[in-house]
C-alpha atoms as a PDB file:
ATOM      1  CA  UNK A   1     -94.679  49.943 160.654  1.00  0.00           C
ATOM      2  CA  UNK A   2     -95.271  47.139 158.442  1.00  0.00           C
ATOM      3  CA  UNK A   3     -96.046  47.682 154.408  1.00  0.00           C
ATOM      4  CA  UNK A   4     -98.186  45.528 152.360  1.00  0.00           C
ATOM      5  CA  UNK A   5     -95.495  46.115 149.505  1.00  0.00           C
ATOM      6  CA  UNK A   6     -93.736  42.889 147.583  1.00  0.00           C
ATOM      7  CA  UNK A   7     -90.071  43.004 147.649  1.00  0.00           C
ATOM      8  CA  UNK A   8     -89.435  42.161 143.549  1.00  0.00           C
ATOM      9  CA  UNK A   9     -85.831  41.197 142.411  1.00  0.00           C
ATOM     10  CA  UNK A  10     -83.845  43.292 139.746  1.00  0.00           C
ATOM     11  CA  UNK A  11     -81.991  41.942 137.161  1.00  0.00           C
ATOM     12  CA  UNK A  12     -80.528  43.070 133.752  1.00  0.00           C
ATOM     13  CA  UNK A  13     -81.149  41.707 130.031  1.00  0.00           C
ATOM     14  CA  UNK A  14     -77.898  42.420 127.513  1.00  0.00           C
ATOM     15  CA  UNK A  15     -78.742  43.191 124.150  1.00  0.00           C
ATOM     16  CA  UNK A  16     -75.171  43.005 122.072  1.00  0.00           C
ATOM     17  CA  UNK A  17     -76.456  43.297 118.522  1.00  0.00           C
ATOM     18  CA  UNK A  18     -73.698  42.861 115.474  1.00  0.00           C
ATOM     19  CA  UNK A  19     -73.437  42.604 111.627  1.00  0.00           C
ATOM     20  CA  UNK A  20     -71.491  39.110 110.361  1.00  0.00           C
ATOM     21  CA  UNK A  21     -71.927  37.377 107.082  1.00  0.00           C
ATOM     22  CA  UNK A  22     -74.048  40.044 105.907  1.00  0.00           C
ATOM     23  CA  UNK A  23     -76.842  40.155 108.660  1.00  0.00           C
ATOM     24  CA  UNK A  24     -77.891  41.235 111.959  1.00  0.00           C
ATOM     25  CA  UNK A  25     -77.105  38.982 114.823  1.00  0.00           C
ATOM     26  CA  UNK A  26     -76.982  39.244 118.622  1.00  0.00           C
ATOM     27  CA  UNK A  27     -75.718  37.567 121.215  1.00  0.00           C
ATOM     28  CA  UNK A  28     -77.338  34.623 122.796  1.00  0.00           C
ATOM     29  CA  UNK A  29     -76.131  32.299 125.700  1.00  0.00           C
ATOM     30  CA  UNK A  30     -77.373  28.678 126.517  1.00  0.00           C
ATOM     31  CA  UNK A  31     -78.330  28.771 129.750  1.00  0.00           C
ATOM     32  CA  UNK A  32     -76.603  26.006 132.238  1.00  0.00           C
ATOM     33  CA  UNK A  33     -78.900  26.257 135.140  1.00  0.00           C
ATOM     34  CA  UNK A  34     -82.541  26.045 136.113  1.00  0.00           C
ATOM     35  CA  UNK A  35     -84.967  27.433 135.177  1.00  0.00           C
ATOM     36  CA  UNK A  36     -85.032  26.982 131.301  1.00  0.00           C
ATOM     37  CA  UNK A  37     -81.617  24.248 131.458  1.00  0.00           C
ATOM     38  CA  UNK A  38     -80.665  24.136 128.034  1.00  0.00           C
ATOM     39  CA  UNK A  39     -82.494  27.153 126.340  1.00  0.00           C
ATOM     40  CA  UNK A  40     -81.163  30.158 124.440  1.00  0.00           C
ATOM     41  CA  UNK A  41     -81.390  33.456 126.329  1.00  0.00           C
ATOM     42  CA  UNK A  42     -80.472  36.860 126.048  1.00  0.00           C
ATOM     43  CA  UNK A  43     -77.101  37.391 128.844  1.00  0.00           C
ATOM     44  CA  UNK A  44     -78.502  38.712 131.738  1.00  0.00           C
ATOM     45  CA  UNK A  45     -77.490  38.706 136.045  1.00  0.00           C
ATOM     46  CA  UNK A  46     -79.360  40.030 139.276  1.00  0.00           C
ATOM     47  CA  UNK A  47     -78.344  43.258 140.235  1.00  0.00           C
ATOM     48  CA  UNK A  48     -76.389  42.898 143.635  1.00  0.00           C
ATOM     49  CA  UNK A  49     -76.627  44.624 146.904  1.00  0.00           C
ATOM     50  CA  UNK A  50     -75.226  47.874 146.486  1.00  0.00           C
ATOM     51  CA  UNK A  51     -74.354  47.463 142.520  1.00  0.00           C
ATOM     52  CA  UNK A  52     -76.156  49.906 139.656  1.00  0.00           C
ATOM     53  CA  UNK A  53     -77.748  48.651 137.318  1.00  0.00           C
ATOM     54  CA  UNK A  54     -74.536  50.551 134.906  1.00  0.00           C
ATOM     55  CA  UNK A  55     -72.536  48.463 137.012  1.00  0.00           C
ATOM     56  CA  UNK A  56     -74.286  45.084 136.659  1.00  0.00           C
ATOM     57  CA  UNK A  57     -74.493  45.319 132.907  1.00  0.00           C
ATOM     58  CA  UNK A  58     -71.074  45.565 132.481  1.00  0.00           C
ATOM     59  CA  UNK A  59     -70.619  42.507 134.951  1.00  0.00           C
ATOM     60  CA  UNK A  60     -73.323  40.256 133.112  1.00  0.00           C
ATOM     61  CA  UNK A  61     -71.887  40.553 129.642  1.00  0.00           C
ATOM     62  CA  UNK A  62     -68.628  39.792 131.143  1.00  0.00           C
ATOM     63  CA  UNK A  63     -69.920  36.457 133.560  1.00  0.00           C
ATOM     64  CA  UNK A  64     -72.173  35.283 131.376  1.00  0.00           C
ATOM     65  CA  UNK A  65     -70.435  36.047 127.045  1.00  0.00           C
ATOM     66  CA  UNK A  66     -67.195  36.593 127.920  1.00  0.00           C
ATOM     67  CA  UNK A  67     -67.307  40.443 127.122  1.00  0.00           C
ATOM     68  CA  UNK A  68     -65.625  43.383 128.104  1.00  0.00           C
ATOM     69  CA  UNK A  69     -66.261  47.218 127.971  1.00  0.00           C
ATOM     70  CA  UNK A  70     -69.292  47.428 125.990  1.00  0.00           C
ATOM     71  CA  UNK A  71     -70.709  50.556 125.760  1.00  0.00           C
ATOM     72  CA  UNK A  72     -74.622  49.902 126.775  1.00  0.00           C
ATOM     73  CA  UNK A  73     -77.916  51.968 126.718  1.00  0.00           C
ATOM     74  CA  UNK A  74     -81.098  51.392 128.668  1.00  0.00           C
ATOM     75  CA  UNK A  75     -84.019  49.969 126.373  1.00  0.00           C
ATOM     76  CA  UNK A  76     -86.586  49.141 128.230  1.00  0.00           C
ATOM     77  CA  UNK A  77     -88.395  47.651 132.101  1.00  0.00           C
ATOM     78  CA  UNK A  78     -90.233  44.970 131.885  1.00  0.00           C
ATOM     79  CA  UNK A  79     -92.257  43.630 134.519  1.00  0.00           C
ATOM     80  CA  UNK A  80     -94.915  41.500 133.871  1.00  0.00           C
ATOM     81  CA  UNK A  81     -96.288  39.377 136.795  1.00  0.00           C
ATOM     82  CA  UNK A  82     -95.313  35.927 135.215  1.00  0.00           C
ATOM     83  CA  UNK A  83     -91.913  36.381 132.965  1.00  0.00           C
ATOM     84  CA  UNK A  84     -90.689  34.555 135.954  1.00  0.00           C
ATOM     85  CA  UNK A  85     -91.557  31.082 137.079  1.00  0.00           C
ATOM     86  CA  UNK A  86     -89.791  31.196 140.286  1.00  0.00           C
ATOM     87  CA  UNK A  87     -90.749  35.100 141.858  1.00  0.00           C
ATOM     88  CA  UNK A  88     -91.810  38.481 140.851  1.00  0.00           C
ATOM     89  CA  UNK A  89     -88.338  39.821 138.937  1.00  0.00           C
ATOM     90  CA  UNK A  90     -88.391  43.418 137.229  1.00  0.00           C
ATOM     91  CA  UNK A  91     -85.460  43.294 134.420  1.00  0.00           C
ATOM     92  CA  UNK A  92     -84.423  46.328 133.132  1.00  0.00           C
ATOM     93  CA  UNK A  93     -82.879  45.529 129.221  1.00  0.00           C
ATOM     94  CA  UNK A  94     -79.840  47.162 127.829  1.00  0.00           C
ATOM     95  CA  UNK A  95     -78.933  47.800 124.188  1.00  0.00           C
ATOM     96  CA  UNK A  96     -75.619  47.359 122.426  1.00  0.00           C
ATOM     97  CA  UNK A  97     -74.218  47.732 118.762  1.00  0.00           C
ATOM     98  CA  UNK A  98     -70.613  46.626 118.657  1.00  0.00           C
ATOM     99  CA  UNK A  99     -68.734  46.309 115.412  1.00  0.00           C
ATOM    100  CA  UNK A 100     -68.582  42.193 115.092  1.00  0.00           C
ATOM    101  CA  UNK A 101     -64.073  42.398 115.081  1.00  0.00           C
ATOM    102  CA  UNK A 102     -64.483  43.216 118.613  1.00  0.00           C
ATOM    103  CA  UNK A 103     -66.939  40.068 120.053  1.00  0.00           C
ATOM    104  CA  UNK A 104     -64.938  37.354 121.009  1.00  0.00           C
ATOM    105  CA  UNK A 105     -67.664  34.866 122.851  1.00  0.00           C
ATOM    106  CA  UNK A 106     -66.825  32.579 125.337  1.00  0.00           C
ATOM    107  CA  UNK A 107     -69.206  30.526 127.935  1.00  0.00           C
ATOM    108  CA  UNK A 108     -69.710  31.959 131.538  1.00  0.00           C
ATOM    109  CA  UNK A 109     -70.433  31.190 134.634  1.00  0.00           C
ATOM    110  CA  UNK A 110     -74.066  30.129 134.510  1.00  0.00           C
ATOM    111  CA  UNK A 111     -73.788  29.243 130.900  1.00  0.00           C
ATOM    112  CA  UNK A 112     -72.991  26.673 128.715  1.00  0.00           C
ATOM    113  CA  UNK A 113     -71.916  28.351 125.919  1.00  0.00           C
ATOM    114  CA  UNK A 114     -72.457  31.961 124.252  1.00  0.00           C
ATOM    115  CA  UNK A 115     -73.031  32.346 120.465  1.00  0.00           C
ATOM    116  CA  UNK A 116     -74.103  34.862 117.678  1.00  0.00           C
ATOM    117  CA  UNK A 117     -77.855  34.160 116.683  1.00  0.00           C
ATOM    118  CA  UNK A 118     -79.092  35.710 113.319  1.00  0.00           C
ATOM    119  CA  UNK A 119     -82.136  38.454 114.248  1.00  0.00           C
ATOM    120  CA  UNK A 120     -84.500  37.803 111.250  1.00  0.00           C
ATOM    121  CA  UNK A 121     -84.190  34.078 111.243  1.00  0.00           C
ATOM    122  CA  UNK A 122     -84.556  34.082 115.258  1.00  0.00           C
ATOM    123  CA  UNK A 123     -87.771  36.180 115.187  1.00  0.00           C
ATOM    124  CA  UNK A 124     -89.215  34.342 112.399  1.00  0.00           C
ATOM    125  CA  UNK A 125     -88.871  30.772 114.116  1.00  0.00           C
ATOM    126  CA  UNK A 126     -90.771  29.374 116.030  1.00  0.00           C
ATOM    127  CA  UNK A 127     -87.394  28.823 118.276  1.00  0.00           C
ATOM    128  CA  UNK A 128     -88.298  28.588 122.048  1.00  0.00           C
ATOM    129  CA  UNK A 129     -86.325  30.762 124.662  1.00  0.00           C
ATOM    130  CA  UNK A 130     -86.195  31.892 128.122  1.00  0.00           C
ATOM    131  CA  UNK A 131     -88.350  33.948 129.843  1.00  0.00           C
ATOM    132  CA  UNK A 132     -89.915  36.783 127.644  1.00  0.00           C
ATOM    133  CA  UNK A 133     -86.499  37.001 125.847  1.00  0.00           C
ATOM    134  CA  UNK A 134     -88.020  36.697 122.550  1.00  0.00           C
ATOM    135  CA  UNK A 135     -90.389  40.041 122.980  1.00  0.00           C
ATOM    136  CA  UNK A 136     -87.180  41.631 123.938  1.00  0.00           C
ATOM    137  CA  UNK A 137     -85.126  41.166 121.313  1.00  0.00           C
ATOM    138  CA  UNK A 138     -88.394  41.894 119.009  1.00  0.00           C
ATOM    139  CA  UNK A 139     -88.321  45.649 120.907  1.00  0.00           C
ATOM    140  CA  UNK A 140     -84.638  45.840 120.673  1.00  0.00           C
ATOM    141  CA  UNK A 141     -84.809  45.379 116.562  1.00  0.00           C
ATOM    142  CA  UNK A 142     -87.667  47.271 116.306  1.00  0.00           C
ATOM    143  CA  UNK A 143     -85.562  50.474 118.100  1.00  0.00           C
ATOM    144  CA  UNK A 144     -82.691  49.687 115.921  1.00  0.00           C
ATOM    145  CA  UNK A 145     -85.412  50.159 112.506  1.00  0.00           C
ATOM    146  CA  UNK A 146     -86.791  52.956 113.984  1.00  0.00           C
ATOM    147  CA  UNK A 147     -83.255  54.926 115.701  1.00  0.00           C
ATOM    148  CA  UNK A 148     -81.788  53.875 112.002  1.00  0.00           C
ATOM    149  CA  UNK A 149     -83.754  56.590 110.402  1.00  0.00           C
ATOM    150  CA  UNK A 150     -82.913  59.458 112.584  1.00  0.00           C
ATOM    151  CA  UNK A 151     -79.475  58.575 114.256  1.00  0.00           C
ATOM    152  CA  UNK A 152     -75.651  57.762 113.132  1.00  0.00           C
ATOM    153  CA  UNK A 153     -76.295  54.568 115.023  1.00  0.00           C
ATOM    154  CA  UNK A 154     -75.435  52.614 111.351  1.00  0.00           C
ATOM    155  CA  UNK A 155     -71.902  53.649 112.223  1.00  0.00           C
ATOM    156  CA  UNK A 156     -71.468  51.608 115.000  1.00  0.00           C
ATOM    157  CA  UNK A 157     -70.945  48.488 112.916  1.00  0.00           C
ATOM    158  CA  UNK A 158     -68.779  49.405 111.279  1.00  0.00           C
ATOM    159  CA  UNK A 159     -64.616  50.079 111.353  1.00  0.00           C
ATOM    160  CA  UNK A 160     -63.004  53.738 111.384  1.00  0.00           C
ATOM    161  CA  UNK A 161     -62.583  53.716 107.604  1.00  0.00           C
ATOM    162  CA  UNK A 162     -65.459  52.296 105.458  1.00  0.00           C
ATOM    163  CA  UNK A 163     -66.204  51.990 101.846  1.00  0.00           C
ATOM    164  CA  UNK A 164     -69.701  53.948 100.844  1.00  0.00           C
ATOM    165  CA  UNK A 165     -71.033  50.119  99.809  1.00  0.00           C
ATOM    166  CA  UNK A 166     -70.182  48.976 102.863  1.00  0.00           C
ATOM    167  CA  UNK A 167     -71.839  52.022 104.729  1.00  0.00           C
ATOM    168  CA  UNK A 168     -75.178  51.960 102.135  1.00  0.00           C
ATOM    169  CA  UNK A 169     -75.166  48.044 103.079  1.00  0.00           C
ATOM    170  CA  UNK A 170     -75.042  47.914 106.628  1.00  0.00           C
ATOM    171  CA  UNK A 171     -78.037  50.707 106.633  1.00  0.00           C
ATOM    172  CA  UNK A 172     -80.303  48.005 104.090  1.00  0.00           C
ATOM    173  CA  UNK A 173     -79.561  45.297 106.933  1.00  0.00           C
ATOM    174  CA  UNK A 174     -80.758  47.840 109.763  1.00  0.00           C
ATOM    175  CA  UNK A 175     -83.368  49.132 108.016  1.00  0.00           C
ATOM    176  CA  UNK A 176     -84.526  45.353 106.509  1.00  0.00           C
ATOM    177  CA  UNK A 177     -84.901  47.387 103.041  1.00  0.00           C
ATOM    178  CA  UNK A 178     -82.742  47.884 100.095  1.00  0.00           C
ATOM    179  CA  UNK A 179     -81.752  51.539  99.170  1.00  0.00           C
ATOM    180  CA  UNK A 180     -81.459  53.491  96.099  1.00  0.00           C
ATOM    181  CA  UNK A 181     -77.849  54.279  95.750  1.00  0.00           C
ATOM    182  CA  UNK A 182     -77.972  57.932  94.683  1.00  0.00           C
ATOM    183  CA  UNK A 183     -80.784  59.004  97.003  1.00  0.00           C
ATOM    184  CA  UNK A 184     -78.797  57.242  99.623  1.00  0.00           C
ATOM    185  CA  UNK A 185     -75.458  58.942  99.362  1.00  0.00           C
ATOM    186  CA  UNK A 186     -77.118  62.189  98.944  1.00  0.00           C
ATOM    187  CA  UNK A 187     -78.384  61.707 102.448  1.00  0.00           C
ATOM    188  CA  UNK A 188     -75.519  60.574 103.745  1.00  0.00           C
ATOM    189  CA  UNK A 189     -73.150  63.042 102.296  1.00  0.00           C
ATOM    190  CA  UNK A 190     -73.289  65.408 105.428  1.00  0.00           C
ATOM    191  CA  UNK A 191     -71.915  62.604 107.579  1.00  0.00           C
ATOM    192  CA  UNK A 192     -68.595  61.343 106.020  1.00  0.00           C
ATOM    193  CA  UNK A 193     -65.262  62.925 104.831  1.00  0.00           C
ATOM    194  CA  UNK A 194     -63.327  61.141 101.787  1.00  0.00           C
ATOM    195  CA  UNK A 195     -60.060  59.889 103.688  1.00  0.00           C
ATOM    196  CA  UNK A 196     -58.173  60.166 100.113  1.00  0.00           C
ATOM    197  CA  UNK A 197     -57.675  56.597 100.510  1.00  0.00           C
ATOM    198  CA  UNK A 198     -58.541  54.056  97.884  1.00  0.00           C
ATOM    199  CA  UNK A 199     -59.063  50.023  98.757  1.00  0.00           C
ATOM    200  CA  UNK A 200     -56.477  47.817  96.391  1.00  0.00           C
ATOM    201  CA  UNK A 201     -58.840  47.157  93.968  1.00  0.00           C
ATOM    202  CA  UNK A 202     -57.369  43.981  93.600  1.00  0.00           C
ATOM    203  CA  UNK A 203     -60.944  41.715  92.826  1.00  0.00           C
ATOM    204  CA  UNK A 204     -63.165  45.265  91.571  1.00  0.00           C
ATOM    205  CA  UNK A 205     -62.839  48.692  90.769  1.00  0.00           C
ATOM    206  CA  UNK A 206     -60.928  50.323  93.523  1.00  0.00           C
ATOM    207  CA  UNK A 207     -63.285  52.405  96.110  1.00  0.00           C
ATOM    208  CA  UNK A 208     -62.567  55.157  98.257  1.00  0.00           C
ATOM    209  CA  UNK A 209     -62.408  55.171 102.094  1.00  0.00           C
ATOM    210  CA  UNK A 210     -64.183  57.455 104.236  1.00  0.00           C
ATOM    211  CA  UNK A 211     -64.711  58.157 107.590  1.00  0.00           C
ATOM    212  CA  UNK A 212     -67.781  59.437 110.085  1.00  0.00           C
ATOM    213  CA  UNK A 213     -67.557  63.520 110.503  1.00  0.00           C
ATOM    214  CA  UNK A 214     -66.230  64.629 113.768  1.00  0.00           C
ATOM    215  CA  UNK A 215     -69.303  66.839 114.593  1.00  0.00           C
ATOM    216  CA  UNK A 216     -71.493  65.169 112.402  1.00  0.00           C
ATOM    217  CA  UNK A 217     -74.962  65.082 113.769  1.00  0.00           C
END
């Protein structure tokens, strides 16, 4: 019995989103092979014969950044009829926040090289990349704003031990607002324990370290 049903590729799109020098960046690679030689695109592979799509993640950020054992979460399918020039590929994209002392970028196999792009000025550009790359990452910061709000996701930027500056100003850079300090550690207080340490205080005042709440939720 025959089907009148195309037979559409699957591939995966890596979102590995990070804070350095005070903003949020993700990782882009320049891709070394047609189509779109020479562009900036979001790290991404065909899912192979017998491979999840779990599976393929991991081995895309690895092949194509130079990552390892990144901790990913489904975002979003996309499958418009043209995001491809050269057949009808379905990409499912996949969502990462890594603290920026772990991302250690090197080029892959199919790229030329693998760098940290700043979000805001990316989005606001009129910078050309691959594919539909550019609506992707506009979804991906767009769940980051939104999951900000209602999830400890802030925490993932950061180290073990954080100052409450450091926490309040990774949450302004998610949430692309500044925040009043009171209100915000009000909020917050449910979340952390005071580690009863302080920071040197050698340049300012000396601040105390705290930590995320085991069970916090």
């Amino acid at each position: 019995m025959q089907y009148d049903f195309e037979n559409p590729m699957i591939a995966v799109d890596l979102l590995v989103f990070t804070i350095a020098d005070d903003r949020l960046k993700i990782v882009l690679v320049e891709r070394g092979e047609d189509p779109f030689k020479g562009r900036l695109s979001l790290p991404g592979v065909f899912v192979r014969k017998g491979e999840t799509l779990d599976d393929a993640a991991q081995r895309g950020i690895s092949e194509e950044a130079g990552l390892s054992d990144i901790y990913f979460e489904q975002l979003y399918t996309w499958g418009q009829l043209d995001r491809d020039p050269r057949r009808r590929i379905i990409s499912v994209s996949y969502l990462s926040l890594v603290d920026c002392a772990r991302i250690h970028l090197s080029a892959g196999e199919r790229t030329s090289s693998a760098v940290l792009y700043d979000v805001e000025d990316l989005l606001s550009s009129d910078e050309c990349l691959a594919f539909d790359h550019r609506d992707i990452i506009a979804y991906g910061r767009e769940r980051i704003k939104n999951k900000t709000e209602y999830t400890r996701i802030a925490f993932e930027f950061l180290p073990e031990e954080f100052t409450l500056p450091q926490l309040q100003r990774v949450y302004e850079i998610l949430l692309g607002r500044q925040l009043y300090k009171a209100n915000f550690r009000r909020k917050i207080a449910p979340l952390i324990e005071d580690t009863q340490k302080m920071t040197s205080g050698d340049a300012h005042r000396p601040s105390r370290y705290y930590r995320q709440k085991p069970d916090a939720e």
